[in-house]
Protein backbone atom coordinates (compact mmCIF):
# COMPACT_ATOMS: atom_id res chain seq x y z
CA UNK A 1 108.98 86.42 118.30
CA UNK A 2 112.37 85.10 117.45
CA UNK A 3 113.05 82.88 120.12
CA UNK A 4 108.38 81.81 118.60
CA UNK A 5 110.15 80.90 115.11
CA UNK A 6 113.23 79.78 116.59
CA UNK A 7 116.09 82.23 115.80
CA UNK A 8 116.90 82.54 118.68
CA UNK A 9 116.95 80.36 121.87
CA UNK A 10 114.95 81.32 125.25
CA UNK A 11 117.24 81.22 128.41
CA UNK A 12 114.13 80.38 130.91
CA UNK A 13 110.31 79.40 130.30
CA UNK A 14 108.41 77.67 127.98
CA UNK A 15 105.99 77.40 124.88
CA UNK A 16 103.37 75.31 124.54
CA UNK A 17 101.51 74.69 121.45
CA UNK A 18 97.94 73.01 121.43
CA UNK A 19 98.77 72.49 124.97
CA UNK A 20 101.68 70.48 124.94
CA UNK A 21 105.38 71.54 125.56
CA UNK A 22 107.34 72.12 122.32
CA UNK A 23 111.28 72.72 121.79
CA UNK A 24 111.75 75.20 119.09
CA UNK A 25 115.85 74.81 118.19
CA UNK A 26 115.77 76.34 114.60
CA UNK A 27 113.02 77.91 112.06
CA UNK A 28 111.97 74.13 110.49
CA UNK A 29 110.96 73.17 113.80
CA UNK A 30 108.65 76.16 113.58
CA UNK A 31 107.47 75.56 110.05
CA UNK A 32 106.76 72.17 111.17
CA UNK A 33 104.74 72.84 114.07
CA UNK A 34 102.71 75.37 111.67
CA UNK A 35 104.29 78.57 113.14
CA UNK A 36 105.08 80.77 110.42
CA UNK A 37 106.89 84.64 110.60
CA UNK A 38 107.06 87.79 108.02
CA UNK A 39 110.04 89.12 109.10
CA UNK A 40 110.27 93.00 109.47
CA UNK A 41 113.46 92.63 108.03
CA UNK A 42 113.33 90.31 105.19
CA UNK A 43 114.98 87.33 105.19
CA UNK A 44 114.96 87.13 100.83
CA UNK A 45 117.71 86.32 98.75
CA UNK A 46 117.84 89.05 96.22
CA UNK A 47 119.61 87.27 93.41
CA UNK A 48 116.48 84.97 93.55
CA UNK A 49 113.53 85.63 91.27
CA UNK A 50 110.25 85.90 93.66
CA UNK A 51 109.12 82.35 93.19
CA UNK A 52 112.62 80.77 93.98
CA UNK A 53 111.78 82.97 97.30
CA UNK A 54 109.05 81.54 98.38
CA UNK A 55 109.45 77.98 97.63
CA UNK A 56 113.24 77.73 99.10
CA UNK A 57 113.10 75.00 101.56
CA UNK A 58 109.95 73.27 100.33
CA UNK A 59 110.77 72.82 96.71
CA UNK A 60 108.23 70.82 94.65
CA UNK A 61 110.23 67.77 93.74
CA UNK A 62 109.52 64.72 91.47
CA UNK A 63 112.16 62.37 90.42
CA UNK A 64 114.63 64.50 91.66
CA UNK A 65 113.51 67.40 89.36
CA UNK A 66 112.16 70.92 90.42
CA UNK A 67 108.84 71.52 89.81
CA UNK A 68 108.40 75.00 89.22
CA UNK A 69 105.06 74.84 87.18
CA UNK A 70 103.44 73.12 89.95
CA UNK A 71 104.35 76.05 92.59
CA UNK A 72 103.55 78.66 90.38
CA UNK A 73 100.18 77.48 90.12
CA UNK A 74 99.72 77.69 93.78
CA UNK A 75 101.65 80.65 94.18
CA UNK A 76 99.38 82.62 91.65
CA UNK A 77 96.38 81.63 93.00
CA UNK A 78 97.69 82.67 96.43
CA UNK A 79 98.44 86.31 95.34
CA UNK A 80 94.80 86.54 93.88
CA UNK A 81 93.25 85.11 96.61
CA UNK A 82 94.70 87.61 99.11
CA UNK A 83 94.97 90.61 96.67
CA UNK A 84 98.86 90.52 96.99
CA UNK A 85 99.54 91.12 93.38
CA UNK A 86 103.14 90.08 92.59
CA UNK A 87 104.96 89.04 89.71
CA UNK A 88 106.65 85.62 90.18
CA UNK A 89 109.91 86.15 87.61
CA UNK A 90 110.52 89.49 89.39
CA UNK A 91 114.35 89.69 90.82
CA UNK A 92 113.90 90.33 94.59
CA UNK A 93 116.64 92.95 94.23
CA UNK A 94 114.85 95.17 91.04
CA UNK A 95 111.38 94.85 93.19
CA UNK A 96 110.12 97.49 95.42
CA UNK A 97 110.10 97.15 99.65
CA UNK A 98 106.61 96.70 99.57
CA UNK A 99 107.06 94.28 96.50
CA UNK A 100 109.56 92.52 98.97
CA UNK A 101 107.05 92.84 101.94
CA UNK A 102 104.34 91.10 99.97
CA UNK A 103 106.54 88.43 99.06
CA UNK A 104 107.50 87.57 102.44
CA UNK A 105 103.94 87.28 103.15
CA UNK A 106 103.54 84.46 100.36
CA UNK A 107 106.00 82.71 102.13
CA UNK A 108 104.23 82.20 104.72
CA UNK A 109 101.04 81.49 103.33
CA UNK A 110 102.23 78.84 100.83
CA UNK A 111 103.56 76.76 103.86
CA UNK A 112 100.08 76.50 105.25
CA UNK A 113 101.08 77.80 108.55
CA UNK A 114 98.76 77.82 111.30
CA UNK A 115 100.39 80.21 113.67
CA UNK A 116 100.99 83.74 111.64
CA UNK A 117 103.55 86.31 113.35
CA UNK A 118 103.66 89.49 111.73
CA UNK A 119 106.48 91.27 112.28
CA UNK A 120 105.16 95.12 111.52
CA UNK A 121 104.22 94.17 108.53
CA UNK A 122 102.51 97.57 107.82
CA UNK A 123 106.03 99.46 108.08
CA UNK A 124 106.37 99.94 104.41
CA UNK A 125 103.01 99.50 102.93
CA UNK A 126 101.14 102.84 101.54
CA UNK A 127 97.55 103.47 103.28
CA UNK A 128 95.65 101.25 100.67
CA UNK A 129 98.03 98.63 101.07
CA UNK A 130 97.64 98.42 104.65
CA UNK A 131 93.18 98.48 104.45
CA UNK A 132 94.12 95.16 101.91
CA UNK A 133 96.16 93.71 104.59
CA UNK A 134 94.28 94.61 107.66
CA UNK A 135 91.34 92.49 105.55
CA UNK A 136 93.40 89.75 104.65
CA UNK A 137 94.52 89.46 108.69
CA UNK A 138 90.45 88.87 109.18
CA UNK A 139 90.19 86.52 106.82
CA UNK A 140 92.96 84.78 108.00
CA UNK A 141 91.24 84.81 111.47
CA UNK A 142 87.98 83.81 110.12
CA UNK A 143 89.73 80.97 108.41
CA UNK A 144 90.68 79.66 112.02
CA UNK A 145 94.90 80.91 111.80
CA UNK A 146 96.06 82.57 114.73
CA UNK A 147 97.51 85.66 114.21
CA UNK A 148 100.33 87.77 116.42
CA UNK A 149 100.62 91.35 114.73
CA UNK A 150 103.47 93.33 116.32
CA UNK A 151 103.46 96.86 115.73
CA UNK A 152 103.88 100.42 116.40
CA UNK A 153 100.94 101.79 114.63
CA UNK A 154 97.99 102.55 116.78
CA UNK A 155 95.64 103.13 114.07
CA UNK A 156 96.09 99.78 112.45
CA UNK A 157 96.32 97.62 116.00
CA UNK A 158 92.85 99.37 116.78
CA UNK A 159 91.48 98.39 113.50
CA UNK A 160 92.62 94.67 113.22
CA UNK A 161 93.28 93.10 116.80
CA UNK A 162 91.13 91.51 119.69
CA UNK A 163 93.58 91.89 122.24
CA UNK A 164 96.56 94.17 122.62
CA UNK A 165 99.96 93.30 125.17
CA UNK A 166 102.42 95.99 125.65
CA UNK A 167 105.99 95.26 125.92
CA UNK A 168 108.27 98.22 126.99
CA UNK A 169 112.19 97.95 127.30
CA UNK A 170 111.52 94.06 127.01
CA UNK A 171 108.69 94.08 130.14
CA UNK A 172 105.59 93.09 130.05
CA UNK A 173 103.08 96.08 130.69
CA UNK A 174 100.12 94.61 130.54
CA UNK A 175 97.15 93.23 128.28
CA UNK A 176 93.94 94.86 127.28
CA UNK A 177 91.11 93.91 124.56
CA UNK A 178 91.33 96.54 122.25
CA UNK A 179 87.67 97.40 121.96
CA UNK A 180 87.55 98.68 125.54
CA UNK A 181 90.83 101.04 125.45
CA UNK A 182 91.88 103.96 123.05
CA UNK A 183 94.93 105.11 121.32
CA UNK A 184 95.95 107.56 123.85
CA UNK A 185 95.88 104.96 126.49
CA UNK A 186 97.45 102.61 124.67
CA UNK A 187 100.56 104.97 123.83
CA UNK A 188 100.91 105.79 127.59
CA UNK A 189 101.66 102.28 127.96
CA UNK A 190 103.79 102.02 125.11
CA UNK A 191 106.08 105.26 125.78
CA UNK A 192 105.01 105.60 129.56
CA UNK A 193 103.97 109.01 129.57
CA UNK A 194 101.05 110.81 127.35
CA UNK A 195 102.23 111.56 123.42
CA UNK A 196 101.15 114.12 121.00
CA UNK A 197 99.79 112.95 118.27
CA UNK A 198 99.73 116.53 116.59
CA UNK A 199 103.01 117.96 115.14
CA UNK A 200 103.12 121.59 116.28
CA UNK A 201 104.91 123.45 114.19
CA UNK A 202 105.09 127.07 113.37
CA UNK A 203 104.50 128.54 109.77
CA UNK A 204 107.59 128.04 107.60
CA UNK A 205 109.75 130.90 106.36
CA UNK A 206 111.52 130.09 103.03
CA UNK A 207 114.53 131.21 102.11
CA UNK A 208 117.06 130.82 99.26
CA UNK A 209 116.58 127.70 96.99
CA UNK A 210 118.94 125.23 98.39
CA UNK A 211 117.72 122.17 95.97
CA UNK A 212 117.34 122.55 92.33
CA UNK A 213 116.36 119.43 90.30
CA UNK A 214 115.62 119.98 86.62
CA UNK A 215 114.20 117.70 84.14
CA UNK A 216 115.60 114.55 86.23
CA UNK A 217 115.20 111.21 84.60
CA UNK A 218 116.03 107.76 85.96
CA UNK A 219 116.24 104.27 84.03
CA UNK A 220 113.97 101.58 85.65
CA UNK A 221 115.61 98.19 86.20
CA UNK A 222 112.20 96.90 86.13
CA UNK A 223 111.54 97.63 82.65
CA UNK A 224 112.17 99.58 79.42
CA UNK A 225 110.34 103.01 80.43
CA UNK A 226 112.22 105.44 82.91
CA UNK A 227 111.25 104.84 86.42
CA UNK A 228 111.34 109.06 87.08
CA UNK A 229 110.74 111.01 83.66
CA UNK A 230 111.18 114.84 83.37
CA UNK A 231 110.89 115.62 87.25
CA UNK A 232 111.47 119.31 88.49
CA UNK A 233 111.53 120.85 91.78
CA UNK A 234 112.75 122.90 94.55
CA UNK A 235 113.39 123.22 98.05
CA UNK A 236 114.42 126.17 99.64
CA UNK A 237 116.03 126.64 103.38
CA UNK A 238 112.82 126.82 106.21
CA UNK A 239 110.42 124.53 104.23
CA UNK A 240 109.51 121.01 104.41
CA UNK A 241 109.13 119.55 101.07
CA UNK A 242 107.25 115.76 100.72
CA UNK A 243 107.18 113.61 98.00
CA UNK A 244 104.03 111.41 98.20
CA UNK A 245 102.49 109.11 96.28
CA UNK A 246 101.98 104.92 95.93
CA UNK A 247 105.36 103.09 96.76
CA UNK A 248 107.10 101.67 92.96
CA UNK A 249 105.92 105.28 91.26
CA UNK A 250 109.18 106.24 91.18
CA UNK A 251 110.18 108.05 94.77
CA UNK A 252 112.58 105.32 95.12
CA UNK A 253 114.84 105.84 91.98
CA UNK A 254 114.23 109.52 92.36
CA UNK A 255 115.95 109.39 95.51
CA UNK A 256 118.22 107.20 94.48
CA UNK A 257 119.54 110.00 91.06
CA UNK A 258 119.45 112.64 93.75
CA UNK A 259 121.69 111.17 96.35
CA UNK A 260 124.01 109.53 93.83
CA UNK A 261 123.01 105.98 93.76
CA UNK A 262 121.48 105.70 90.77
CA UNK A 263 123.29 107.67 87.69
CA UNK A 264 120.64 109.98 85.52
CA UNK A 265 119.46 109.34 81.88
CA UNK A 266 119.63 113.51 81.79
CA UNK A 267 118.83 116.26 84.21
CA UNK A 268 120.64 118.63 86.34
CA UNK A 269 121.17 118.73 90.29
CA UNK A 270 122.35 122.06 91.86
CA UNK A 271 122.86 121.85 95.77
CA UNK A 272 122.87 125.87 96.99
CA UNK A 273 123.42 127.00 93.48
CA UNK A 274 126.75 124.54 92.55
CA UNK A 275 125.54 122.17 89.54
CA UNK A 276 126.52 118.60 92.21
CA UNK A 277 125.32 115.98 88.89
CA UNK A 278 128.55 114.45 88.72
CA UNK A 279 129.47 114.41 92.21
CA UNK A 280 130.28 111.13 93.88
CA UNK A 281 128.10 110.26 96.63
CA UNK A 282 130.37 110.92 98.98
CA UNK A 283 130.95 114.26 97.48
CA UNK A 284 127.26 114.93 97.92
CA UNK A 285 127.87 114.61 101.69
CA UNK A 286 130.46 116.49 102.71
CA UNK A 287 128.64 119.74 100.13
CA UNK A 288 126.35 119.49 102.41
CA UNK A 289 123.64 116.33 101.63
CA UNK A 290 122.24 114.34 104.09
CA UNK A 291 120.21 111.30 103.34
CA UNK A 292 118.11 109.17 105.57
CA UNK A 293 117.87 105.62 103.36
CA UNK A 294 114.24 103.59 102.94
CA UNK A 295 116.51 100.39 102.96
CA UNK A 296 118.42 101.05 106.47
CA UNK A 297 120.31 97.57 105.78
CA UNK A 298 121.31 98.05 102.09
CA UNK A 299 122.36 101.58 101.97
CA UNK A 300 122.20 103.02 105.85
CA UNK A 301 124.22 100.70 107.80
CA UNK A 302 127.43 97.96 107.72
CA UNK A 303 125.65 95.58 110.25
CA UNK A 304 128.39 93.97 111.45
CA UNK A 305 130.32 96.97 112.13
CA UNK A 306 129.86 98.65 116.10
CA UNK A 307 127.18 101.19 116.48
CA UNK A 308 130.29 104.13 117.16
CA UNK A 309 131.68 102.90 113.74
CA UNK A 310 128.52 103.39 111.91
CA UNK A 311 128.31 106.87 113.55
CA UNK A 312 131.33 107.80 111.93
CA UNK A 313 130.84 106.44 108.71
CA UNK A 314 130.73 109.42 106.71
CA UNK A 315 132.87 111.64 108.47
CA UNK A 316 135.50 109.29 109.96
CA UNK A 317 138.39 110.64 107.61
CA UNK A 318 137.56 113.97 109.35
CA UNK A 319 140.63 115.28 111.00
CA UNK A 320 138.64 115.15 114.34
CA UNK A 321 138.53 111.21 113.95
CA UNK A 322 141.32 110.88 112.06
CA UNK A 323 145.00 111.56 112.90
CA UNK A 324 147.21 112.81 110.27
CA UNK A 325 148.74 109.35 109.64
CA UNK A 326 145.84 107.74 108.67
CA UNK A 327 144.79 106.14 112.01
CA UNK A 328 141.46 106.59 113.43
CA UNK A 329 141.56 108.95 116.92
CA UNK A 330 138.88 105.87 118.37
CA UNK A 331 138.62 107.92 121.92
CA UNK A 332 137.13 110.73 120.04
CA UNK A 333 134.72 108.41 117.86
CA UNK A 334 133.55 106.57 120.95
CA UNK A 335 132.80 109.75 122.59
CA UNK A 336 130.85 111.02 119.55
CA UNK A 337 129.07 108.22 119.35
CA UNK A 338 127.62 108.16 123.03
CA UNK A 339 126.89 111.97 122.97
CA UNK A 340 124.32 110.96 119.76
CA UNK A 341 123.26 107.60 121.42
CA UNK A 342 121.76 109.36 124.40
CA UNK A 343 120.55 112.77 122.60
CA UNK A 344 118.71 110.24 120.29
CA UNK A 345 117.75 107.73 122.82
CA UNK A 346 119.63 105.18 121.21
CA UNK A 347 118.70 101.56 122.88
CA UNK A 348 121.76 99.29 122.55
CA UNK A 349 123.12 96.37 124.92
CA UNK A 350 126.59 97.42 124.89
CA UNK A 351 126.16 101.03 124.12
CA UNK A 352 128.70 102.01 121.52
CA UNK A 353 130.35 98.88 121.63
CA UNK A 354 126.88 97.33 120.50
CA UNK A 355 126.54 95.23 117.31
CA UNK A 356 124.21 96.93 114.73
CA UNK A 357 123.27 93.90 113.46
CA UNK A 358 121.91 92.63 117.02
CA UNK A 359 120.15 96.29 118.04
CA UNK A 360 116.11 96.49 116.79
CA UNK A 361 115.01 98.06 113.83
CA UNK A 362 113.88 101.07 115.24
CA UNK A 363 117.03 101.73 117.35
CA UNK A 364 119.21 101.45 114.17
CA UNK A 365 116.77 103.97 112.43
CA UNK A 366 117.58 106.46 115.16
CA UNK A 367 121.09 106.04 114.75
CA UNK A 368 121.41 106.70 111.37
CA UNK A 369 118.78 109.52 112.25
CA UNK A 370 120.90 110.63 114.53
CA UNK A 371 123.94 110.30 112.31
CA UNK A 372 122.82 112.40 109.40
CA UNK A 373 121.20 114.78 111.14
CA UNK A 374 124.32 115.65 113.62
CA UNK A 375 126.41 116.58 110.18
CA UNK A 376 124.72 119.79 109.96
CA UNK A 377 123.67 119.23 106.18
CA UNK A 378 122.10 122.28 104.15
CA UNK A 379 119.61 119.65 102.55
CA UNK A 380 118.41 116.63 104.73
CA UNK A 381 116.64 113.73 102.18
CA UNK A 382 114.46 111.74 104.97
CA UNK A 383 112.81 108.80 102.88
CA UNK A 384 110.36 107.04 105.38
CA UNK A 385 112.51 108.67 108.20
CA UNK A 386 109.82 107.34 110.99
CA UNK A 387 109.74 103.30 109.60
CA UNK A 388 109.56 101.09 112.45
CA UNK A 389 109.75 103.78 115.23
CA UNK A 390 106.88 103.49 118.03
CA UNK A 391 104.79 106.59 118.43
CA UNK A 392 107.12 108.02 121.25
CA UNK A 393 110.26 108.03 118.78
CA UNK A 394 108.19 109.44 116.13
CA UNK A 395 107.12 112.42 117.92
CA UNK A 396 110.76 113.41 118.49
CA UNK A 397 111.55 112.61 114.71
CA UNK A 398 108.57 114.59 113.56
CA UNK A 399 109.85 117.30 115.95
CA UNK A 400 113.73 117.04 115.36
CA UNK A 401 112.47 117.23 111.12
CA UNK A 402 110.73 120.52 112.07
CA UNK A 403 114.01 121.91 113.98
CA UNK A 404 115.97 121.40 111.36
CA UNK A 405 113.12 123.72 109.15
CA UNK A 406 113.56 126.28 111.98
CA UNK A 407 117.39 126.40 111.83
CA UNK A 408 117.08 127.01 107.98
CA UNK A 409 117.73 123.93 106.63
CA UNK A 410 115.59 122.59 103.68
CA UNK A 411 114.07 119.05 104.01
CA UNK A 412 113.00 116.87 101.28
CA UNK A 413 110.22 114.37 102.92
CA UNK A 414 109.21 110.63 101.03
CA UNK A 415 106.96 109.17 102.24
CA UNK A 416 104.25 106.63 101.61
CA UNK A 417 101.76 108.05 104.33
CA UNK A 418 99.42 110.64 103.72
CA UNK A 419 98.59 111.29 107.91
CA UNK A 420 100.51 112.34 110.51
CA UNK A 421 103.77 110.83 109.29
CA UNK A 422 103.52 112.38 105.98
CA UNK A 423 102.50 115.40 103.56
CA UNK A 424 99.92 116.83 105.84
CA UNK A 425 102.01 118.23 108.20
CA UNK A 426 104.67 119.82 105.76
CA UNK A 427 104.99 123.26 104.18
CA UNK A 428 105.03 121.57 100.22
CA UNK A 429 103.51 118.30 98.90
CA UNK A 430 104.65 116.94 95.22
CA UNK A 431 102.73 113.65 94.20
């Protein structure tokens, strides 16, 4: 899909569009051919309010002045039209992921684009959400676009595609209309062996409280009320504890006062009795915190750092990476690194060597899985721990998340998804 909106550039073949042979050397020449892409990373500019988003590159001009009013218009009537429901002034950086998600679809649509790629679009939408756009992808259809839809989730390609092709490690497995196949079969193409869509798990055994939160509350940087107001709660060692509800009700900042990147308005955290409010974030680490991030970008990984280096990156002043001169001990990092990249399946051109930035979504999520769960925390924070894996990954997630509740450990689920990803399968569900 890349090389389709012109990121990057194909070493062999060719695309053809309406039937004649195009040369795709950079994202205009996609735009101008009518190919548009929602990236499942977005490409936004967070100091930009969401307008200035979605009209950068085809600003409304008129005597050489902006015209904002013009594009606003359009924009509104875009988000009503397709039930997207954002607000234009937002700053992309105060707006929630699915805020973001919907703005990259406006994008799209206010170019007019014929061609619609979709890059799993559904990753960070709540169930709702994804019904709205699974309608708005039929419309779409109906309205004679041509949609590609790449995802992971089963349930959704079932409900919204005519035809379904299966790429695995980059090959092509084969295509089949969707209305003559099933979920199971298509999963045994995707992983290449039968999955278990059922997360066996034994019944929990709680233990000693190892999370205390008290009366937490959290500014908003949306607006004047507190984003989390007066929330208490525990989890003890051997439970699984979700947090569920609508994405932008607050899970978010909560996460963010718990692990230390948001300060609290007022409220207590105790981590295995010791009162951890003031700690740094760091701090919260190495007593024994692990957090998986929702933003894997902004707060999980440096992207241009080596996959070994992120490994490392909250434990690299360890004595077993670090000598006592300051220097980093890089033969034990890179075989730390390669020890979690193949326990974790870890898929990455170079192996440790590799780029974060140039690895997929999914095989950055498992690293940083990988990563926080290999510190042997007393409290693991997962926030949307299986975003962007394929059903083969998130069988082993689902199943490394109930190991850890086996060993003792308390984990603290967030998630958007109330089926198998989420609340049904744990031992405690706050909404």
């Amino acid at each position: 899909m890349s090389v389709l909106f012109g990121l990057y550039k194909p070493e062999e073949g060719i695309i053809k569009k309406d039937g004649k042979e195009v040369k795709i050397k950079d994202p205009n020449d996609a735009n101008a051919l009518g190919i548009g892409m929602v990236h499942q990373h977005f490409k936004l500019v967070e100091c930009f309010t969401v307008l200035d988003n979605i009209i950068l590159g085809v600003e409304p001009v008129k005597n050489g002045l902006l015209q904002k009013a013009e594009a606003r218009k359009k924009v509104l009537s875009l988000s009503e039209k397709y039930g997207l429901n954002i607000d234009p002034d937002a700053i992309i950086e105060d707006i929630t992921v699915g805020m973001q998600q919907r703005t990259e679809i406006l994008k799209m649509l206010y170019r007019d684009n014929e061609i619609l790629i979709f890059d799993e679009p559904t990753a960070v939408l709540t169930p709702q959400e994804i019904n709205e756009l699974m309608q708005i992808m039929k419309n779409l259809a109906k309205e004679g676009k041509s949609i590609l839809f790449i995802s992971h989730k089963l349930q959704a390609i079932m409900d919204v595609a005519d035809r379904c092709t299966v790429l695995r490690k980059g090959k092509y497995i084969g295509t089949v209309e969707t209305s003559k196949t099933t979920m199971q079969e298509l999963s045994a193409m995707m992983v290449g062996r039968n999955v278990n869509f059922h997360v066996e798990k034994k019944e929990s055994k709680p233990g000693k409280v190892i999370l205390e939160v008290e009366n937490m509350t959290v500014a908003s940087k949306m607006h004047k009320k507190n984003a989390v107001n007066n929330v208490s709660l525990k989890v003890r060692a051997g439970e699984i504890v979700c947090i569920a509800g609508i994405d932008g009700n607050g899970q978010t900042e909560f996460v963010y006062g718990l692990t230390g990147l948001e300060p609290l308005v007022s409220g207590t955290i105790k981590l295995s009795g010791t009162d951890i409010t003031g700690y740094s974030i760091r701090k919260r680490s190495t007593s024994g915190m692990s957090h998986i991030p929702e933003d894997r970008h902004k707060h999980g990984l440096v992207l241009d750092y080596t996959l070994e280096d992120n490994m490392v990156l909250q434990r690299y002043f360890e004595p077993e990476f670090t000598n006592g001169a300051g220097f980093l001990k890089r033969k034990n990092i890179r075989s730390y690194a390669e020890k979690l990249i193949e326990q974790y399946d870890v898929r990455s051109g170079q192996g440790a060597e590799t780029v974060t930035r140039s690895m997929s979504g999914g095989n950055q999520q498992k690293a940083i899985i990988a990563r926080e769960i290999d510190k042997n925390p007393e409290l693991l924070v997962a926030v949307q721990p299986t975003r962007g894996l394929d059903v083969g990954a998130i069988e082993y997630i689902h199943k490394q998340l109930v190991a850890q509740r086996d060993a003792g450990k308390a984990v603290l689920l967030v998630s958007l998804e109330l089926d198998d990803n989420g609340c049904s399968r744990q031992d405690t569900c706050y909404v």
